[in-house]
C-alpha atoms as a PDB file:
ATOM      1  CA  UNK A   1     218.800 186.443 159.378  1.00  0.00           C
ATOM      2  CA  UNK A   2     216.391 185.410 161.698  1.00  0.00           C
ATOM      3  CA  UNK A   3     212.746 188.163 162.576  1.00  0.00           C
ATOM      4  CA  UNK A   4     212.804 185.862 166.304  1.00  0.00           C
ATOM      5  CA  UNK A   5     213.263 187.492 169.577  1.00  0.00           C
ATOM      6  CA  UNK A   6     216.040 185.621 171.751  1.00  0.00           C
ATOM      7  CA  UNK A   7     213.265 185.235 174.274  1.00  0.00           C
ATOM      8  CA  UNK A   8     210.953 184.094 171.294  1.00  0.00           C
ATOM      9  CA  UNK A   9     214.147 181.587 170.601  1.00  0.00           C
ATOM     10  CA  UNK A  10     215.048 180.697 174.209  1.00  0.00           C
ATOM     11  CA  UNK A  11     211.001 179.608 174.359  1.00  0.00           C
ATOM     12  CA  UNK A  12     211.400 177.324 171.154  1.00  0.00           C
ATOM     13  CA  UNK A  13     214.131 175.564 172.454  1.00  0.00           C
ATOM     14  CA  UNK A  14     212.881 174.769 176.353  1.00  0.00           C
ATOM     15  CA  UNK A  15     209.608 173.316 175.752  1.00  0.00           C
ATOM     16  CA  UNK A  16     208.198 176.090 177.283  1.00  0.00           C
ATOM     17  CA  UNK A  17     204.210 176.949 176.306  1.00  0.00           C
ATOM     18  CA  UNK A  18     203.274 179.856 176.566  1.00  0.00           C
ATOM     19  CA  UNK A  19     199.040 180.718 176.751  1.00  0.00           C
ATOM     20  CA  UNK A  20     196.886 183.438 178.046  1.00  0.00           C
ATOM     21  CA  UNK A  21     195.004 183.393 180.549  1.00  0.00           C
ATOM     22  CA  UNK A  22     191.149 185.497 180.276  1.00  0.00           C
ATOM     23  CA  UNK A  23     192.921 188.043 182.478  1.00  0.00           C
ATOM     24  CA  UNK A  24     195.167 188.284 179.656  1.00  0.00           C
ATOM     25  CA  UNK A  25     198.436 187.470 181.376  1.00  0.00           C
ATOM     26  CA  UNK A  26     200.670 185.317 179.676  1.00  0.00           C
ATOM     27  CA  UNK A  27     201.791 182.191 181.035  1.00  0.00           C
ATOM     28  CA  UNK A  28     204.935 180.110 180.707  1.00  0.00           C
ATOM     29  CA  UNK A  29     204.288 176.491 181.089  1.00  0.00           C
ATOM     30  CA  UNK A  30     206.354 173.512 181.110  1.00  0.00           C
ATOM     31  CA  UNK A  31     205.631 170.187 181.989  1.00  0.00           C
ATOM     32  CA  UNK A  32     207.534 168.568 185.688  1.00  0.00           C
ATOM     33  CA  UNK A  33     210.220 166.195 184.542  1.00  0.00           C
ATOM     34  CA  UNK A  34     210.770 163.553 187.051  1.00  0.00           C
ATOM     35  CA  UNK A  35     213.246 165.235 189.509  1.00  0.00           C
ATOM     36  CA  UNK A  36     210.373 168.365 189.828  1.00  0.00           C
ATOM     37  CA  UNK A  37     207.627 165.935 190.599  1.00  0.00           C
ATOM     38  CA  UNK A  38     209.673 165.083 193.604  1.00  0.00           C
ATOM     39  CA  UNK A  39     210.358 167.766 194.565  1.00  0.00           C
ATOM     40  CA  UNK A  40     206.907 169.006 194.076  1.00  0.00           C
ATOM     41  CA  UNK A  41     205.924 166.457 196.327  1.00  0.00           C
ATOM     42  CA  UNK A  42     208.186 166.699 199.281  1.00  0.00           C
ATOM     43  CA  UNK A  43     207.693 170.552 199.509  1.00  0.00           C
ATOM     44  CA  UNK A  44     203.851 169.585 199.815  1.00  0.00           C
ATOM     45  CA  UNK A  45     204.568 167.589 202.886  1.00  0.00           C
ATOM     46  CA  UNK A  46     201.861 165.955 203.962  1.00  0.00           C
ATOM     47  CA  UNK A  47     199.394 167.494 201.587  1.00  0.00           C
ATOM     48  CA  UNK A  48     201.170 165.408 199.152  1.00  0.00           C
ATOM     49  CA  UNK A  49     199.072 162.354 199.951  1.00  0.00           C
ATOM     50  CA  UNK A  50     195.763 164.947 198.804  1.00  0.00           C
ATOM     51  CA  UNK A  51     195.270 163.628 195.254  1.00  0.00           C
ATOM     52  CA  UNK A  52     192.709 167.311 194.338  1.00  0.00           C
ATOM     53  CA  UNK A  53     195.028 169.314 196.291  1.00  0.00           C
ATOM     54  CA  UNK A  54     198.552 167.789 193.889  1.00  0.00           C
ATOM     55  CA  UNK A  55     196.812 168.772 190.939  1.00  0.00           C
ATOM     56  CA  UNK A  56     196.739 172.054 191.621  1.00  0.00           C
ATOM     57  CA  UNK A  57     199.889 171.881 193.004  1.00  0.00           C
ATOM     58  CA  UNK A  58     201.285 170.721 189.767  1.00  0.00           C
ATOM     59  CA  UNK A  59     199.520 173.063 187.231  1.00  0.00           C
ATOM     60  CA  UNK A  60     200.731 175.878 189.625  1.00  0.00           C
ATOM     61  CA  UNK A  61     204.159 174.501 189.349  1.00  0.00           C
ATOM     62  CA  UNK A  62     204.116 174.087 185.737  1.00  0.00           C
ATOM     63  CA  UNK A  63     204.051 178.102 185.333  1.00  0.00           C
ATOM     64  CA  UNK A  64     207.216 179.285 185.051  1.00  0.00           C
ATOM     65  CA  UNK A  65     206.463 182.923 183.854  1.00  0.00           C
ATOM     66  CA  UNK A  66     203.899 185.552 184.218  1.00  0.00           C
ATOM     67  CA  UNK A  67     204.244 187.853 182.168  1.00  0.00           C
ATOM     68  CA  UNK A  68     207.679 189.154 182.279  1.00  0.00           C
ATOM     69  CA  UNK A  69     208.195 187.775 185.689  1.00  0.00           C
ATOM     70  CA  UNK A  70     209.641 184.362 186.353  1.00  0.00           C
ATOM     71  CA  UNK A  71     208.280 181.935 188.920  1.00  0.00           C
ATOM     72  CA  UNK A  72     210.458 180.254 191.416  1.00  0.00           C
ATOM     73  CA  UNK A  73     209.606 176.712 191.944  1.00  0.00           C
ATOM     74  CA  UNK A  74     207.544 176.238 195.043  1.00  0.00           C
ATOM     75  CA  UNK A  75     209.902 174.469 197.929  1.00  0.00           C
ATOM     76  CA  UNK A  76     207.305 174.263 200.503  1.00  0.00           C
ATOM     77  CA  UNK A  77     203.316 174.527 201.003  1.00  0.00           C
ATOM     78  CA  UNK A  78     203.215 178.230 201.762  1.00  0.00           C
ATOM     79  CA  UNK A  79     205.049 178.630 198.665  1.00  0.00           C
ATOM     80  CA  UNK A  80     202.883 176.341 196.128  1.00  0.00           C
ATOM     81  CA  UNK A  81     200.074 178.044 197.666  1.00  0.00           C
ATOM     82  CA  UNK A  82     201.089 181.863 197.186  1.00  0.00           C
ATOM     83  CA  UNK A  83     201.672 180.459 193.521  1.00  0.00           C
ATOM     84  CA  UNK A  84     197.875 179.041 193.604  1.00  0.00           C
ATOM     85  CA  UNK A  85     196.903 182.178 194.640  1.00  0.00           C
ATOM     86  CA  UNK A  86     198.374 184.276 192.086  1.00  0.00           C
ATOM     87  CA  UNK A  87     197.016 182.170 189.575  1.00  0.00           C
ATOM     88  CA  UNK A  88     193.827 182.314 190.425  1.00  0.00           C
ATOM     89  CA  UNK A  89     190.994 180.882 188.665  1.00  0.00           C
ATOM     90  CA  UNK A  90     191.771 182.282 185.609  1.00  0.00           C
ATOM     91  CA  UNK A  91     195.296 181.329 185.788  1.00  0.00           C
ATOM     92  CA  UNK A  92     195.061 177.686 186.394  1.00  0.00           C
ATOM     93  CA  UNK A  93     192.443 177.618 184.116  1.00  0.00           C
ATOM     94  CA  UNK A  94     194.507 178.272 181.474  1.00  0.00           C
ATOM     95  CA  UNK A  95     196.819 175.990 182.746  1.00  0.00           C
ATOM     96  CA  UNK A  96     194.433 173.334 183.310  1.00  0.00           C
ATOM     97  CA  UNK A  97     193.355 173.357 179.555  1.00  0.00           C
ATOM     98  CA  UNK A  98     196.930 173.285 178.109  1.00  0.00           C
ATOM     99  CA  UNK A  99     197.214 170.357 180.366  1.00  0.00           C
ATOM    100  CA  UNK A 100     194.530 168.699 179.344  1.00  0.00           C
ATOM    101  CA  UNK A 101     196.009 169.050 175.650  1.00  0.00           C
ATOM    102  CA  UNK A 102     199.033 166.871 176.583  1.00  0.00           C
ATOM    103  CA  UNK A 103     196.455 163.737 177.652  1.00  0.00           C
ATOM    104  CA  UNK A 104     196.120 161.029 175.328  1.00  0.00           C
ATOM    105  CA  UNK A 105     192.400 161.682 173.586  1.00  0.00           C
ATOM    106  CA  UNK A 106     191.764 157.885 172.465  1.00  0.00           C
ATOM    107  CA  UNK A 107     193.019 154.113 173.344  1.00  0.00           C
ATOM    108  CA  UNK A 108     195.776 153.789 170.928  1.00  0.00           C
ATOM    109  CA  UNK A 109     197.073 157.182 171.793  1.00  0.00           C
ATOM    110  CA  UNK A 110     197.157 156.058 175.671  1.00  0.00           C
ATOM    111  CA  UNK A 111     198.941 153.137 174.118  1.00  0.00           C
ATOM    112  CA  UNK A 112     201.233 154.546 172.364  1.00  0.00           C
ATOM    113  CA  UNK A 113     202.212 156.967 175.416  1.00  0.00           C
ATOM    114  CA  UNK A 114     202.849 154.249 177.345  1.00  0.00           C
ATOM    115  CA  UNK A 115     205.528 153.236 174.920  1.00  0.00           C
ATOM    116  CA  UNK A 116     207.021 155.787 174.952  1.00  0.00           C
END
């Protein structure tokens, strides 16, 4: 007998992170695979070739949840930007740090992420 929620399970088994924000709202993250980064980029248009502008397009689309309410992944500007919005700064602060906890700290880390 497990004491875990399905939703405590169904977050285990997706990679999903899930941090609060100092608004206290919880946020589901998960890092773009491949086929999201593309997509990412072609709903940013032209914006896309804005290096500052796709990283906050990116840690907006890695939220998948607020709270109890799941996030549809942005298909066009508008959309990534009603997502930015809603965030907030103390939204995509949060989501900045738990990205910056996925980036290699030293040289053989970088290394080895390469390999990998």
């Amino acid at each position: 007998m497990t004491d875990k929620t399905p939703t405590a399970v169904a977050v285990a088994s997706s990679n999903i992170t899930v941090v609060k924000d100092s608004d206290g709202r919880e946020l589901h993250i998960k890092k773009l695979n491949t086929l999201e980064g593309a997509k990412l980029t072609r709903a940013c248009g032209d914006a896309a070739s804005n290096q500052p502008y796709m990283i906050y397009a990116t840690l907006a689309a890695s939220v998948r949840q607020i709270d109890d309410t799941p996030m549809q992944f942005p298909k066009s500007v508008d959309q990534v930007e009603s997502l930015i919005g809603r965030l907030d700064d103390a939204g995509m602060e949060a989501v900045a740090r738990w990205a910056e906890s996925l980036a290699p700290q030293n040289q053989d880390d970088v290394w080895s992420a390469a390999k990998n």
